[in-house]
C-alpha atoms as a PDB file:
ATOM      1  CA  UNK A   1       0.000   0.000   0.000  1.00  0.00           C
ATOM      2  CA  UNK A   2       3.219   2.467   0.636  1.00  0.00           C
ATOM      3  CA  UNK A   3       4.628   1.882  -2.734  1.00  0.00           C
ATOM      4  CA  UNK A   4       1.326   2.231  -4.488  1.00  0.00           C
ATOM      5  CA  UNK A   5       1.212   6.057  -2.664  1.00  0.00           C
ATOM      6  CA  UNK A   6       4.519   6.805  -3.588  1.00  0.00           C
ATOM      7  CA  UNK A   7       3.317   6.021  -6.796  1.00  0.00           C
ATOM      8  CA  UNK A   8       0.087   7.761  -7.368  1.00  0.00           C
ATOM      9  CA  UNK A   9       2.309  10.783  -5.786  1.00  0.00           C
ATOM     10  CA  UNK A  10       4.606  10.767  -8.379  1.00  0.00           C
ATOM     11  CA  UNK A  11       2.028  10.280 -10.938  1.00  0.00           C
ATOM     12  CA  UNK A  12       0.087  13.005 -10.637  1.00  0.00           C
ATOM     13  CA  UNK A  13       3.483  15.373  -9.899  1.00  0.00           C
ATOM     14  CA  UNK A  14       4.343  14.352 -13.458  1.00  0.00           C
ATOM     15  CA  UNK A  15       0.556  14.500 -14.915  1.00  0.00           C
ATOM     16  CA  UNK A  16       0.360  17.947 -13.273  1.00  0.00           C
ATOM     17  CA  UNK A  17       3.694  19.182 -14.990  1.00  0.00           C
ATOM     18  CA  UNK A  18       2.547  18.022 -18.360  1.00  0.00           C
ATOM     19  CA  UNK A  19      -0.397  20.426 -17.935  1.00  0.00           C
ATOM     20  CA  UNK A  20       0.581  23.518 -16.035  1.00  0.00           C
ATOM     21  CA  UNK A  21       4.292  23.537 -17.442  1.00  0.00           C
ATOM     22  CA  UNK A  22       7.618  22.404 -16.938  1.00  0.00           C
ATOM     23  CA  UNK A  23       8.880  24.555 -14.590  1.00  0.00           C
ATOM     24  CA  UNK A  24       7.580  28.026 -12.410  1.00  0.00           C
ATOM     25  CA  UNK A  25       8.672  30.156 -13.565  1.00  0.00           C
ATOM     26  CA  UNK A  26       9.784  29.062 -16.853  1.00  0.00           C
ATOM     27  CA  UNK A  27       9.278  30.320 -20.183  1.00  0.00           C
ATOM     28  CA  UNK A  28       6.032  29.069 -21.480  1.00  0.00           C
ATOM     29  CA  UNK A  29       5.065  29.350 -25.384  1.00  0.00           C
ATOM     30  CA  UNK A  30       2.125  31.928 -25.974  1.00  0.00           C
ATOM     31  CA  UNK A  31      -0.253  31.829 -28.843  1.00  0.00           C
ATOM     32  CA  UNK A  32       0.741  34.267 -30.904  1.00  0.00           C
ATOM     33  CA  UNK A  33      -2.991  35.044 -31.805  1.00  0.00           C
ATOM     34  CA  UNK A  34      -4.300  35.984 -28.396  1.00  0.00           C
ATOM     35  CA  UNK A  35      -5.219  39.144 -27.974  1.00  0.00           C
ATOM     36  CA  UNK A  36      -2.429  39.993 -25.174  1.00  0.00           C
ATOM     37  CA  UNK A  37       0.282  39.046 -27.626  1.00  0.00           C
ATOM     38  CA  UNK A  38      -1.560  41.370 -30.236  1.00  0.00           C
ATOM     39  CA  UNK A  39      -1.688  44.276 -27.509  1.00  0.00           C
ATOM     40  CA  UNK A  40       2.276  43.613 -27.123  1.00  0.00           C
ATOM     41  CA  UNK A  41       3.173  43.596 -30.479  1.00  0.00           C
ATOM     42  CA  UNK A  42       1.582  47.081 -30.684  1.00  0.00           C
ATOM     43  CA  UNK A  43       3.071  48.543 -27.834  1.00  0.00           C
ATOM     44  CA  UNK A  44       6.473  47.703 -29.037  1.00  0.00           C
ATOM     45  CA  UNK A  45       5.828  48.401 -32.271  1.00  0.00           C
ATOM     46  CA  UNK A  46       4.740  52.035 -31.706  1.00  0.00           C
ATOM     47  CA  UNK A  47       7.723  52.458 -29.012  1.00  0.00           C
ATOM     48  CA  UNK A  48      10.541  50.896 -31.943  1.00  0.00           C
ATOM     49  CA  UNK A  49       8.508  53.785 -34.646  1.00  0.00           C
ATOM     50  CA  UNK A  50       8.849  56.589 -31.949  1.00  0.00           C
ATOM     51  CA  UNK A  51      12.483  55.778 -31.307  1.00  0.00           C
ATOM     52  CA  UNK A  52      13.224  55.663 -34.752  1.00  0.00           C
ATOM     53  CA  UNK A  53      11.279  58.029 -36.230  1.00  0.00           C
ATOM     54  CA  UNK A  54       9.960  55.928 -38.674  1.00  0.00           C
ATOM     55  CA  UNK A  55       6.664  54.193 -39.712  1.00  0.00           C
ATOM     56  CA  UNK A  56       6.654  50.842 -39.756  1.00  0.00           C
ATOM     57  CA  UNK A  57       3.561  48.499 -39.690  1.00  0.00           C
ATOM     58  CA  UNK A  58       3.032  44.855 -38.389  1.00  0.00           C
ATOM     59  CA  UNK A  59       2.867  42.800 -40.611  1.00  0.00           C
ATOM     60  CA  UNK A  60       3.651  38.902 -38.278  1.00  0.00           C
ATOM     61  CA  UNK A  61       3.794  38.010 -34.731  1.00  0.00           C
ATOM     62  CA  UNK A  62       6.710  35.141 -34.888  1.00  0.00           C
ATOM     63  CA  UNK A  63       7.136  33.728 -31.417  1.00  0.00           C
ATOM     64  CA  UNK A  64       6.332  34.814 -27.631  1.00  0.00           C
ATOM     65  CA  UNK A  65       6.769  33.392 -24.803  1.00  0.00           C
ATOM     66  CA  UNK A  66       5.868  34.405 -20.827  1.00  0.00           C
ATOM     67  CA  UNK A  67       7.881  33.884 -17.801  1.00  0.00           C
ATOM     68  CA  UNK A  68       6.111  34.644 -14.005  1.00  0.00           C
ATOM     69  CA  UNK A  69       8.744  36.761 -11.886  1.00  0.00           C
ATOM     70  CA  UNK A  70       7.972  39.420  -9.998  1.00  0.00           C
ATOM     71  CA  UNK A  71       5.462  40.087 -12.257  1.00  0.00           C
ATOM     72  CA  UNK A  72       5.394  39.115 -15.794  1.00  0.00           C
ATOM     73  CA  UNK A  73       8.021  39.108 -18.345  1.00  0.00           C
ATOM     74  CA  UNK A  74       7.529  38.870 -22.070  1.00  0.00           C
ATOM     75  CA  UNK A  75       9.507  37.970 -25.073  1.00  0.00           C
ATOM     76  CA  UNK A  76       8.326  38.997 -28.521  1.00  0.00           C
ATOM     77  CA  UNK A  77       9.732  38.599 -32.119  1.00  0.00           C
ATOM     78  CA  UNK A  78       7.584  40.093 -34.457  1.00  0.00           C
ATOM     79  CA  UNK A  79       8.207  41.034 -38.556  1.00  0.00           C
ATOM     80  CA  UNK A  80       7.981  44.507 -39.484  1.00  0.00           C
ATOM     81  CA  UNK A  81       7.739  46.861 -42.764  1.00  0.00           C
ATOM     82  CA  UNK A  82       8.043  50.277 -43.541  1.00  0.00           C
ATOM     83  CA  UNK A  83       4.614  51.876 -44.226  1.00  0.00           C
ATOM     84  CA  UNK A  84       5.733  53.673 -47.519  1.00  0.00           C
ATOM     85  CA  UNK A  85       5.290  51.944 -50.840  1.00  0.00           C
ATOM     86  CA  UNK A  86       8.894  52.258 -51.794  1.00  0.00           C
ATOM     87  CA  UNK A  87      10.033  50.176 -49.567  1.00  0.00           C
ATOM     88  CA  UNK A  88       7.424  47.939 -48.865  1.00  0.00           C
ATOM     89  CA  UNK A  89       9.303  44.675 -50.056  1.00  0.00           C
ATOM     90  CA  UNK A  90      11.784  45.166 -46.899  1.00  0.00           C
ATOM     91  CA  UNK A  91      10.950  43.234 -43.961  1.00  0.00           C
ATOM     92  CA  UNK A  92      12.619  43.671 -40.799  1.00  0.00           C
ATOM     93  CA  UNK A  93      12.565  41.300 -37.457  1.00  0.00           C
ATOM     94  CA  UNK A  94      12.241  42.985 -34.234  1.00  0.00           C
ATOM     95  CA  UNK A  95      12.855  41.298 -30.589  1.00  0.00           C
ATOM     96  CA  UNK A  96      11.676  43.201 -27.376  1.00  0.00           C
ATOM     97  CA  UNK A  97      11.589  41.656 -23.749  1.00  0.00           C
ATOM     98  CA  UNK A  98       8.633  43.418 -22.081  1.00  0.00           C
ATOM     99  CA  UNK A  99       8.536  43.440 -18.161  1.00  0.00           C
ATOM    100  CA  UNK A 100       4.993  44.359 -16.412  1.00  0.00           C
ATOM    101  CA  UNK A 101       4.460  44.961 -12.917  1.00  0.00           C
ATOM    102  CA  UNK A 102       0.750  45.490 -12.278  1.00  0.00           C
ATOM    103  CA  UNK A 103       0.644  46.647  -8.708  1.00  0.00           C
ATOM    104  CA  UNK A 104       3.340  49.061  -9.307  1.00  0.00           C
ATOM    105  CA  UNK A 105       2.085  50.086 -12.686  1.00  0.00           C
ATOM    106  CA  UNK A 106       5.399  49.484 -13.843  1.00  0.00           C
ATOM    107  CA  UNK A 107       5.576  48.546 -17.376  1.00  0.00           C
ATOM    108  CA  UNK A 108       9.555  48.802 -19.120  1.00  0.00           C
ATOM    109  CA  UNK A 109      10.016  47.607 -22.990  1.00  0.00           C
ATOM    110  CA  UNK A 110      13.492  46.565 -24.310  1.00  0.00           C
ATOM    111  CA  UNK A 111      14.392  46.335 -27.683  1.00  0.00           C
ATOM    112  CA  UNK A 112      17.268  43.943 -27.875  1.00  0.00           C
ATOM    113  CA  UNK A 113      17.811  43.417 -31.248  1.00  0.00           C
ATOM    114  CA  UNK A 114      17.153  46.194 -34.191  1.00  0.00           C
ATOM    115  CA  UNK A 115      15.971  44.644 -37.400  1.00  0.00           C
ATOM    116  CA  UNK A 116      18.085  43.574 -40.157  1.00  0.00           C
ATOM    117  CA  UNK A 117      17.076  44.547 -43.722  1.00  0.00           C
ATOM    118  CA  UNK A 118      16.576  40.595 -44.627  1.00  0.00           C
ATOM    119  CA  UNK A 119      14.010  38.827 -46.273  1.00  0.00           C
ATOM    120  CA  UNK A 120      12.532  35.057 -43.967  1.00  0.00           C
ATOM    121  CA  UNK A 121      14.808  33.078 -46.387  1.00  0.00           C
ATOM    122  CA  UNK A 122      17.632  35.449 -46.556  1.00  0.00           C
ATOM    123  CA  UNK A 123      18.542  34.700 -43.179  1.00  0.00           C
ATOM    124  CA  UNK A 124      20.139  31.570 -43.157  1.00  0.00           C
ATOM    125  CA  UNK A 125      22.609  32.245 -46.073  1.00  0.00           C
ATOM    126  CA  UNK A 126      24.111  35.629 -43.363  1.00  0.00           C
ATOM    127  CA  UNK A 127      24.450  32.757 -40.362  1.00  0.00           C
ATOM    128  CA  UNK A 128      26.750  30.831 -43.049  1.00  0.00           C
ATOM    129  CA  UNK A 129      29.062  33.810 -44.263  1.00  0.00           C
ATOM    130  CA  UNK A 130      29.502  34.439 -40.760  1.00  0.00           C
ATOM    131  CA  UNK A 131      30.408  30.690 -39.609  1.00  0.00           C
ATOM    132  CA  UNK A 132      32.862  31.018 -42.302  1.00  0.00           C
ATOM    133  CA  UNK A 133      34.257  34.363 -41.115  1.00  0.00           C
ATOM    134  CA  UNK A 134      35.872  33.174 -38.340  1.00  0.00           C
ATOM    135  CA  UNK A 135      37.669  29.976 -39.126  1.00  0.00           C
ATOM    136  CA  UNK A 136      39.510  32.482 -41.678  1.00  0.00           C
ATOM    137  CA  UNK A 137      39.951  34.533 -38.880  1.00  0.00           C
ATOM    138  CA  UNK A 138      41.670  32.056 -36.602  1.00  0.00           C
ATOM    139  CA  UNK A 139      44.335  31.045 -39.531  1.00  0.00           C
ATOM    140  CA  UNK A 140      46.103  34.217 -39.504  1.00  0.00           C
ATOM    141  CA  UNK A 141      47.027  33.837 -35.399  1.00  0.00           C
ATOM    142  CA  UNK A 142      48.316  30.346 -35.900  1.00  0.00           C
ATOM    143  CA  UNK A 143      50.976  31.648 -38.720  1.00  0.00           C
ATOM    144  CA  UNK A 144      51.694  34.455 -36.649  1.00  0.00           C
ATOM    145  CA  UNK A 145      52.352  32.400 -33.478  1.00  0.00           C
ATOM    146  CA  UNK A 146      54.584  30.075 -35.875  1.00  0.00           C
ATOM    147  CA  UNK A 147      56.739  32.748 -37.159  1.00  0.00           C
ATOM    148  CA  UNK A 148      57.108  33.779 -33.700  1.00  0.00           C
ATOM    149  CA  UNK A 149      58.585  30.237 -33.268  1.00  0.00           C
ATOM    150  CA  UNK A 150      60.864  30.611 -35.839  1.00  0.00           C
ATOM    151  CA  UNK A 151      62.285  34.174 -34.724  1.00  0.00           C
ATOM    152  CA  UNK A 152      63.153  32.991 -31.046  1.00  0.00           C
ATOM    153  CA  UNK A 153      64.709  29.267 -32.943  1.00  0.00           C
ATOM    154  CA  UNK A 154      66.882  31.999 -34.822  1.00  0.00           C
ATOM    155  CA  UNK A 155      67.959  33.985 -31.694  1.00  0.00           C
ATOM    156  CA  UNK A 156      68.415  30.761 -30.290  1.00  0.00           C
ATOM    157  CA  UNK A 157      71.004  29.833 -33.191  1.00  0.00           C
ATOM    158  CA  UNK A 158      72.661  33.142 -32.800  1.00  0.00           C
ATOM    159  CA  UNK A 159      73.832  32.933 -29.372  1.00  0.00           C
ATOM    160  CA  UNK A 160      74.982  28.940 -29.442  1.00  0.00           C
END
């Protein structure tokens, strides 16, 4: 009868997890069609166009996610445009952590990462010229640290 409580204890810890989330305070996924996701998008969006002096529109909500602290933090990536005709085939991603504090009315948006002038499928070609970047980078210090080798063998030579 113990072992079958221990059991049914741990069962419904793990059942319970499955439903209300790995871990408190975690980040948690949010649907990125809910109408405080939508109200966050805006807020950052109008605070990135003020900023900036620019106007850009919404046009996607990528990702969110929520984490419980003291109070509740937010993480948004959305995809942006600028408003004018012109340059309506550039699409820029925008990040922002959002931090809200009801019972202090405190309410702080960060804007982490400015967008980048890249189209969705442009992105992954950039993460390749960079990976490439720095091998090339490192090649250059190795030679140097060889013909530092050489020099002291040399002074070495002179003085025998």
């Amino acid at each position: 009868m113990k072992n079958f409580n221990i059991f049914f204890i741990i069962f419904i810890l793990c059942f319970s997890i499955k439903i209300y989330g790995l871990l408190i305070g975690g980040w948690s996924d949010m649907d990125t069609s809910s109408a405080k996701v939508k109200e966050l998008a805006k807020k950052v969006l109008d605070k990135y166009n003020t900023e900036q002096k620019e106007n850009n529109t919404l046009n996607k909500i990528i990702k969110a996610k929520q984490q419980v602290v003291a109070g509740m933090k937010y993480n948004i990536t959305i995809l942006i445009s600028p408003s004018s005709k012109s340059a309506s085939n550039c699409l820029n991603y925008l990040e922002a952590t959002i931090f809200e504090q009801p019972w202090t009315k405190t309410e702080n948006i960060t804007i982490y990462k400015k967008p980048t002038e890249n189209k969705p499928t442009s992105k992954k070609p950039t993460s390749k010229k960079t990976t490439t970047k720095k091998p090339k980078s490192k090649k250059p210090k190795s030679k140097k640290t060889t013909s530092k080798k050489t020099n002291s063998k040399k002074s070495t030579n002179k003085k025998s």
